[in-house]
Each structure stands twice: as C-alpha cells, then as structure tokens.
N, C-alpha and C. Protein backbone atom coordinates (compact mmCIF):
# COMPACT_ATOMS: atom_id res chain seq x y z
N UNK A 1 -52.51 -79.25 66.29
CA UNK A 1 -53.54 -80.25 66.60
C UNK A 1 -54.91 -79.57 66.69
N UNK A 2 -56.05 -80.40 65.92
CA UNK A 2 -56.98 -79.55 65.99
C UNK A 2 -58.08 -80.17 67.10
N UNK A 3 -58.98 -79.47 67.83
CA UNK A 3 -59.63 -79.89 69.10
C UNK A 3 -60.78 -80.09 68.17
N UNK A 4 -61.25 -79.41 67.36
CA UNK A 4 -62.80 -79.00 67.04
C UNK A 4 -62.64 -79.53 65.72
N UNK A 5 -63.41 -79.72 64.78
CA UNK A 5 -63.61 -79.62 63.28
C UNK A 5 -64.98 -78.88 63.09
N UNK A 6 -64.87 -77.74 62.15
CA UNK A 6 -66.53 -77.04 61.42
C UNK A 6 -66.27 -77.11 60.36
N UNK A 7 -67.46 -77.41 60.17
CA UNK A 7 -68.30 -77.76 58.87
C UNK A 7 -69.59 -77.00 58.74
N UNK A 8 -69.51 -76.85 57.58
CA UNK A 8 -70.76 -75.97 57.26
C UNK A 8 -72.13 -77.28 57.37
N UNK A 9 -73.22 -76.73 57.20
CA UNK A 9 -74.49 -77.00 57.33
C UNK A 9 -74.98 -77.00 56.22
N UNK A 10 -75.54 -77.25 54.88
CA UNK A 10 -75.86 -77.70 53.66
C UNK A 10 -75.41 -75.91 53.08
N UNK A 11 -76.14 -74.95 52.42
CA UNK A 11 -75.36 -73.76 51.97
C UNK A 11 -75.94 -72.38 53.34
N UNK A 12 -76.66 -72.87 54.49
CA UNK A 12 -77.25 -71.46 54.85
C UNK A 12 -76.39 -70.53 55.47
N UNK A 13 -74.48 -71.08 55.74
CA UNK A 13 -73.85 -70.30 56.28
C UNK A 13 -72.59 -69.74 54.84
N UNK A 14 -72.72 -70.58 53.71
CA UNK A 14 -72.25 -70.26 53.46
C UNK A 14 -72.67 -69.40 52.42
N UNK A 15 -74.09 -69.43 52.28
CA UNK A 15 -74.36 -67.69 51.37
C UNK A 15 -74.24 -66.61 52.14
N UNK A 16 -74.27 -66.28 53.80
CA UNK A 16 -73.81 -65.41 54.30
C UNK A 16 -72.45 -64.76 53.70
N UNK A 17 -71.18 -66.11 53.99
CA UNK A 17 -70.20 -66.16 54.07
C UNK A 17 -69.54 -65.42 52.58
N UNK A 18 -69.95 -65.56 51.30
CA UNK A 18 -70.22 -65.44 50.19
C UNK A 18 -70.07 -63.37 49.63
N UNK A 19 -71.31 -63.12 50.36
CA UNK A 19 -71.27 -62.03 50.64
C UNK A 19 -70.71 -60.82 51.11
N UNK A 20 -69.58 -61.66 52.05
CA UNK A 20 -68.69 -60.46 52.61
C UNK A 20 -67.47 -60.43 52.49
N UNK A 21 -66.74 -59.08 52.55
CA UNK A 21 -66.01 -58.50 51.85
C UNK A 21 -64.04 -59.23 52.07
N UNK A 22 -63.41 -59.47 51.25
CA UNK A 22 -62.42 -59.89 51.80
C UNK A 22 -61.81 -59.91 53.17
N UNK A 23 -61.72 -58.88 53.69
CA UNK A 23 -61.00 -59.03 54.76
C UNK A 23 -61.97 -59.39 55.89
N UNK A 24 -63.36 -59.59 55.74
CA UNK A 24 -64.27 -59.63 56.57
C UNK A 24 -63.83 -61.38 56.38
N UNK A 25 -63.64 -62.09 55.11
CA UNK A 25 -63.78 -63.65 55.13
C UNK A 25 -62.63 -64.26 55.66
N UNK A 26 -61.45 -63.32 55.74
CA UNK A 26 -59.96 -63.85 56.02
C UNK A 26 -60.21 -63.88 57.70
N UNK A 27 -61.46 -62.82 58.12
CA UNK A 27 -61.12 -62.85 59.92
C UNK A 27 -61.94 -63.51 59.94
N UNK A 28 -62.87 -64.35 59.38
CA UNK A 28 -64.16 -65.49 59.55
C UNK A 28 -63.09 -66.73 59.51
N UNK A 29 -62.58 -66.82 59.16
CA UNK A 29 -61.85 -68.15 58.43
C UNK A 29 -60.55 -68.01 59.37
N UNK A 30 -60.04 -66.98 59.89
CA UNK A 30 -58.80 -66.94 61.50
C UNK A 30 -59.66 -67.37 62.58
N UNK A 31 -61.00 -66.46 62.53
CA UNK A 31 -61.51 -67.11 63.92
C UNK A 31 -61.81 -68.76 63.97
N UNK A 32 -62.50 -69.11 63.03
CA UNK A 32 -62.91 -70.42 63.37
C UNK A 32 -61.58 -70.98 63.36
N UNK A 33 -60.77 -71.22 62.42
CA UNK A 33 -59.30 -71.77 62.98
C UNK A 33 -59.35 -72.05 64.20
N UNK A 34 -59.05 -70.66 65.25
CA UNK A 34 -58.70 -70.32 65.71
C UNK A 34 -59.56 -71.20 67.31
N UNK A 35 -60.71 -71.52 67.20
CA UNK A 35 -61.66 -72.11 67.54
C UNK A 35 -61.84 -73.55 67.48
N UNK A 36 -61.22 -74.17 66.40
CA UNK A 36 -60.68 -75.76 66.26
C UNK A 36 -59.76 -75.69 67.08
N UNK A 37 -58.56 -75.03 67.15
CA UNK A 37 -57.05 -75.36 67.39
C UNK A 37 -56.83 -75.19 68.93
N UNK A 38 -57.80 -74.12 69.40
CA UNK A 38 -57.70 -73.73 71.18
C UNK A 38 -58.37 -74.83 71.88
N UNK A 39 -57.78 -75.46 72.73
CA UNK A 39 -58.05 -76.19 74.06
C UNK A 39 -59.48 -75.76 74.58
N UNK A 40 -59.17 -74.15 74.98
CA UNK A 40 -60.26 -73.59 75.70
C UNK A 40 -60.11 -72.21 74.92
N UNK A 41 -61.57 -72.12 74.33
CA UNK A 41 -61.36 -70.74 73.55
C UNK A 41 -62.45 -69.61 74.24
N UNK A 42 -61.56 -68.92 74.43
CA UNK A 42 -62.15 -67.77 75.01
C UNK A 42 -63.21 -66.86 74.91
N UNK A 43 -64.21 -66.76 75.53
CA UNK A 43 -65.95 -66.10 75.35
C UNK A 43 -65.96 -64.63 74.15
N UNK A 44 -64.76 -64.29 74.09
CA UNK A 44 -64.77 -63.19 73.35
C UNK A 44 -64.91 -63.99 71.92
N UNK A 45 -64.63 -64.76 71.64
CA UNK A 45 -65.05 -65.83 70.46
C UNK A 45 -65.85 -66.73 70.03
N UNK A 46 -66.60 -66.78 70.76
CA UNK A 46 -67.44 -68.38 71.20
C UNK A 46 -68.17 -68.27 72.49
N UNK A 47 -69.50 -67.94 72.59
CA UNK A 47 -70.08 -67.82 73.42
C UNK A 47 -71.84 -68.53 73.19
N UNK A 48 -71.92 -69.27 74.32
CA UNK A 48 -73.24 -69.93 74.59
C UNK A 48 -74.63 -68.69 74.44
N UNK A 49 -75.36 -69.27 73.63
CA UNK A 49 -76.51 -68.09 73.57
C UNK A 49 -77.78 -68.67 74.86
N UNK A 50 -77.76 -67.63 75.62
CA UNK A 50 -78.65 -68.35 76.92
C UNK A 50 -80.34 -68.85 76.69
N UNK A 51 -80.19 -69.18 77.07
CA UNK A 51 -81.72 -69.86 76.83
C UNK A 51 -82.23 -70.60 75.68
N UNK A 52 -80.88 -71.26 75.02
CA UNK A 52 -81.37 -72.16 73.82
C UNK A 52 -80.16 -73.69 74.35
N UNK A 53 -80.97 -74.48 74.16
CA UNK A 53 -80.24 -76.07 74.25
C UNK A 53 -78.92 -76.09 72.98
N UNK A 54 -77.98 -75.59 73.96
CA UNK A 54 -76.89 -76.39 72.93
C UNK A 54 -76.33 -75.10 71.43
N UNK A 55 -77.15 -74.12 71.40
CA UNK A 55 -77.15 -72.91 70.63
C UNK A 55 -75.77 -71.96 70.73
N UNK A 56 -74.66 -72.35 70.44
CA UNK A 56 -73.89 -70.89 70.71
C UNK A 56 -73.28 -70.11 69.16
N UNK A 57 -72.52 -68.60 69.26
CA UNK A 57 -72.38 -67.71 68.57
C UNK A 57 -71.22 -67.47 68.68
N UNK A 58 -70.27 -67.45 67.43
CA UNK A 58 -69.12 -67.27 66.63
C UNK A 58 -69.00 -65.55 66.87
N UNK A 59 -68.40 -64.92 67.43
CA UNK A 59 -68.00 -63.65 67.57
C UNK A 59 -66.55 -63.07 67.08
N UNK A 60 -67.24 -62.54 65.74
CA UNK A 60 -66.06 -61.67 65.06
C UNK A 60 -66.26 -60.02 65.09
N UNK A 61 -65.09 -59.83 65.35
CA UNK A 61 -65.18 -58.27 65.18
C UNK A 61 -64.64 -57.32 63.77
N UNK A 62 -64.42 -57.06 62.85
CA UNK A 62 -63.56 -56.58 61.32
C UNK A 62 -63.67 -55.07 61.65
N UNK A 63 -62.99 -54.56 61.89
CA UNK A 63 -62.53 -52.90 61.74
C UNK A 63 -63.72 -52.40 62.58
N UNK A 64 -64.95 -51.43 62.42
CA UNK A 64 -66.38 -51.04 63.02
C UNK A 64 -67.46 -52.24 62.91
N UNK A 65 -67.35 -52.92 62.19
CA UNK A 65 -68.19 -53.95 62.30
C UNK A 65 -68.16 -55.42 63.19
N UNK A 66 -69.57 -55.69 63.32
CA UNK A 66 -69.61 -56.76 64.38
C UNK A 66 -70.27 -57.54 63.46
N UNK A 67 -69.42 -59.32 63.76
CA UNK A 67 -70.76 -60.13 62.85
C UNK A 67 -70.80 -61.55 63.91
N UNK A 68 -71.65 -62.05 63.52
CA UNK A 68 -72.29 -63.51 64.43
C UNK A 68 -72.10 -64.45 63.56
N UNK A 69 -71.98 -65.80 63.90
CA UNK A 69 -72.05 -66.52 63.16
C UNK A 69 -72.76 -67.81 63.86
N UNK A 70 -73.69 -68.53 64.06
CA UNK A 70 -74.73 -69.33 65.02
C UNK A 70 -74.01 -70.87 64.24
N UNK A 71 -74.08 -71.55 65.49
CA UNK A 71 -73.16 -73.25 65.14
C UNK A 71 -73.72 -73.63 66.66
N UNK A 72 -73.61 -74.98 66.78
CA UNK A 72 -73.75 -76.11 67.85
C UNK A 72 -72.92 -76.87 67.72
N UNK A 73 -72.84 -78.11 68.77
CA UNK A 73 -71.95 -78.99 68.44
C UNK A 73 -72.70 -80.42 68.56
N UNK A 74 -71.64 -81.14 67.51
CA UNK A 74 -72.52 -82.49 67.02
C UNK A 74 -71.00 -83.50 67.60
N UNK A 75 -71.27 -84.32 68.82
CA UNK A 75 -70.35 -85.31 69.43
C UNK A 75 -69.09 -84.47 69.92
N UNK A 76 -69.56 -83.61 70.00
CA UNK A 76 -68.35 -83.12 70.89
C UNK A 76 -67.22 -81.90 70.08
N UNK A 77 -66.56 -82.68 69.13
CA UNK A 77 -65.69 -82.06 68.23
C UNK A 77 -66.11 -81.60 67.46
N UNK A 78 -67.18 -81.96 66.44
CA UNK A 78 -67.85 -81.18 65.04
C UNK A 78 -68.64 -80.50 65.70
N UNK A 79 -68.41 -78.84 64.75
CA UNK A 79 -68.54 -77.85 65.09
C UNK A 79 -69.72 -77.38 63.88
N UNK A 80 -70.93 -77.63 63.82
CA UNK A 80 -71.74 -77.29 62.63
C UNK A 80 -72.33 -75.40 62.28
N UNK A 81 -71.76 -74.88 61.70
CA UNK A 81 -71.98 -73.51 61.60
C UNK A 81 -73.34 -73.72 60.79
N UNK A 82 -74.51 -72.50 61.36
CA UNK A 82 -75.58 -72.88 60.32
C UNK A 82 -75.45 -71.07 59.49
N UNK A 83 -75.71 -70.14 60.73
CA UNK A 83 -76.04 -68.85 59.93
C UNK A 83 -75.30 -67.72 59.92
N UNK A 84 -75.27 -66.59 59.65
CA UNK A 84 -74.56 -65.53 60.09
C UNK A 84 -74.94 -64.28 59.60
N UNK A 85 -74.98 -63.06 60.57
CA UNK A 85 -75.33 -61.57 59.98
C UNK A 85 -74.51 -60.65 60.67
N UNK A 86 -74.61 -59.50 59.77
CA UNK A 86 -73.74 -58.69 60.71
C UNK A 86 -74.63 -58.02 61.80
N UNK A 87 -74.38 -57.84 63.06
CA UNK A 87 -74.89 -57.26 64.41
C UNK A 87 -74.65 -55.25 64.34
N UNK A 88 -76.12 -54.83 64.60
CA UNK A 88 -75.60 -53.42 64.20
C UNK A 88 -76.54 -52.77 65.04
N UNK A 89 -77.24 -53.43 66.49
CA UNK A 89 -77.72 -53.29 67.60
C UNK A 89 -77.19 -54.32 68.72
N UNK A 90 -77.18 -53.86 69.83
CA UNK A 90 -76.98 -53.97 71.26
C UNK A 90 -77.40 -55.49 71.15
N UNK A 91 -78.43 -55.96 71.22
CA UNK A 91 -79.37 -57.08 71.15
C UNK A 91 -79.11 -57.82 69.82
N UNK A 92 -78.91 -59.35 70.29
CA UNK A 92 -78.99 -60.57 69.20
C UNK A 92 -80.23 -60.55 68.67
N UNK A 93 -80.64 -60.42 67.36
CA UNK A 93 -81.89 -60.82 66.76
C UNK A 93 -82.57 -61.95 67.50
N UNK A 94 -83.69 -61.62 67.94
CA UNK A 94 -84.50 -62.69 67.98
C UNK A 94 -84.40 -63.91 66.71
N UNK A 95 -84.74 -63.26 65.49
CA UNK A 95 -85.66 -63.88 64.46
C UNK A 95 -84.32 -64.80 63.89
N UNK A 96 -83.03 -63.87 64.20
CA UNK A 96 -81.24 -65.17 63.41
C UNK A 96 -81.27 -66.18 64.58
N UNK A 97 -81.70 -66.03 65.85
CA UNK A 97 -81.38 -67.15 66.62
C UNK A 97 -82.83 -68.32 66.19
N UNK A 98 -83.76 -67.64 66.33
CA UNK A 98 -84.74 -68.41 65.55
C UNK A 98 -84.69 -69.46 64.29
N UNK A 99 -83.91 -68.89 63.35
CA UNK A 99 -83.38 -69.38 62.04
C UNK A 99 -82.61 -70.29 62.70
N UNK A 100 -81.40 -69.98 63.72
CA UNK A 100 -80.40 -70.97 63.90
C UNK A 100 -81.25 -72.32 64.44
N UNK A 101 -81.70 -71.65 65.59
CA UNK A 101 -82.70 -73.02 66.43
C UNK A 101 -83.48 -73.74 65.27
N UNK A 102 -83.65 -73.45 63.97
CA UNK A 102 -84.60 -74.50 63.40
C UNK A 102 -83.69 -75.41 62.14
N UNK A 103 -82.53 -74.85 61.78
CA UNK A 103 -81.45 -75.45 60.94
C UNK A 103 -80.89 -76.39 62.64
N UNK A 104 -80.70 -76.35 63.28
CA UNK A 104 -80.07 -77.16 63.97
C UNK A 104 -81.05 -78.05 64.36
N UNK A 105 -82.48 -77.95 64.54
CA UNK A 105 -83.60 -78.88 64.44
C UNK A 105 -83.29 -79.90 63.31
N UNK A 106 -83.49 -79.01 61.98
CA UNK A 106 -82.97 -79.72 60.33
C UNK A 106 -82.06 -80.80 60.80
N UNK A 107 -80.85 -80.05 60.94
CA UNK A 107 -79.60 -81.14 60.89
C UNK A 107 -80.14 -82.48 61.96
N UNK A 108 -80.16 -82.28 63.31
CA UNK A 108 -80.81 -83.46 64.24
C UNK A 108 -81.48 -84.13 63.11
N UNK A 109 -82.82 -84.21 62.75
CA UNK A 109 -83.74 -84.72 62.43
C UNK A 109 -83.04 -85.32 61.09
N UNK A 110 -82.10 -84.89 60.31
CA UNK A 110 -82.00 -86.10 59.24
C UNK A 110 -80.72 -86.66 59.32
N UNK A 111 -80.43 -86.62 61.02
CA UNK A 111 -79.62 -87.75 61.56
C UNK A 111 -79.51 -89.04 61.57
C-alpha cells in the first residue's frame, strides 16, 4: 500500500536524475519507493529543511557519495520532487534550496 505518490515536477528533477550513474538511479528510485510505502519514514530519508515553508530533502547515500533531492508536498500524499545534486560539503547549498523554493513557487502558482 502506498502512503505517498511522487511525481516529478515538469523535467528539473529529472535532468539531474538522467545524469547519474546506475547504481546511483537504482538507490534514487529504492529510496523514494521506499518513502511512498512507509507510514512514518525515517529522518535519515526525508527530512524538513528548516526555515523554508513546507521545503524538505530526499537523503540518499551510494557508496562515498551523498546526494539531495528537494520535493514538498501537494494535499498531503503527492510528493512533488523538483531538484537534486550531489552534497560534497557539510552545509546544504544555499543557492539548490533557493532553486527548490522557486520551482515550488512555479508549481503553486500554475495551480
């Protein structure tokens, strides 16, 4: 049974997505599963980005690498993924949460 449904956002998550390397897309594509199907999914996966309305981050880990993936939610269940990069400092980009906050502006506005 699935709790959540995601959906991409017109292409800006999925030219990220595009880009990376097989086994990097097979653990993109377990996590979010993984993220529909859980009741309550655990912060190591899905975590609220503080200080943005409604803003949270897809947390995958692939072998040494860390990647993000920025989504909100639209009524509860749809899960709209907008962006994603790989993380290769301590600190979330300012400028990808920026990007996210204004695709999730986009989507609202041609509601």
């Amino acid at each position: 049974m699935k709790f959540r449904i995601a959906i991409f956002y017109k292409d800006y998550f999925e030219k990220f997505f595009l880009k990376q390397s097989e086994k990097t897309k097979s653990k993109v594509i377990w996590t979010i599963q993984l993220i529909e199907e859980q009741e309550r999914v655990p912060e190591k996966y899905l975590k609220h980005i503080e200080s943005t309305d409604g803003l949270y981050e897809i947390r995958i880990k692939q072998g040494g690498d860390i990647f993000r993936i920025f989504c909100f939610f639209d009524h509860g269940r749809l899960i709209i993924l907008t962006n994603g990069f790989q993380k290769k400092t301590q600190k979330t980009h300012k400028r990808e949460i920026e990007k996210a906050l204004k695709i999730m502006e986009e989507y609202k506005n041609e509601k």
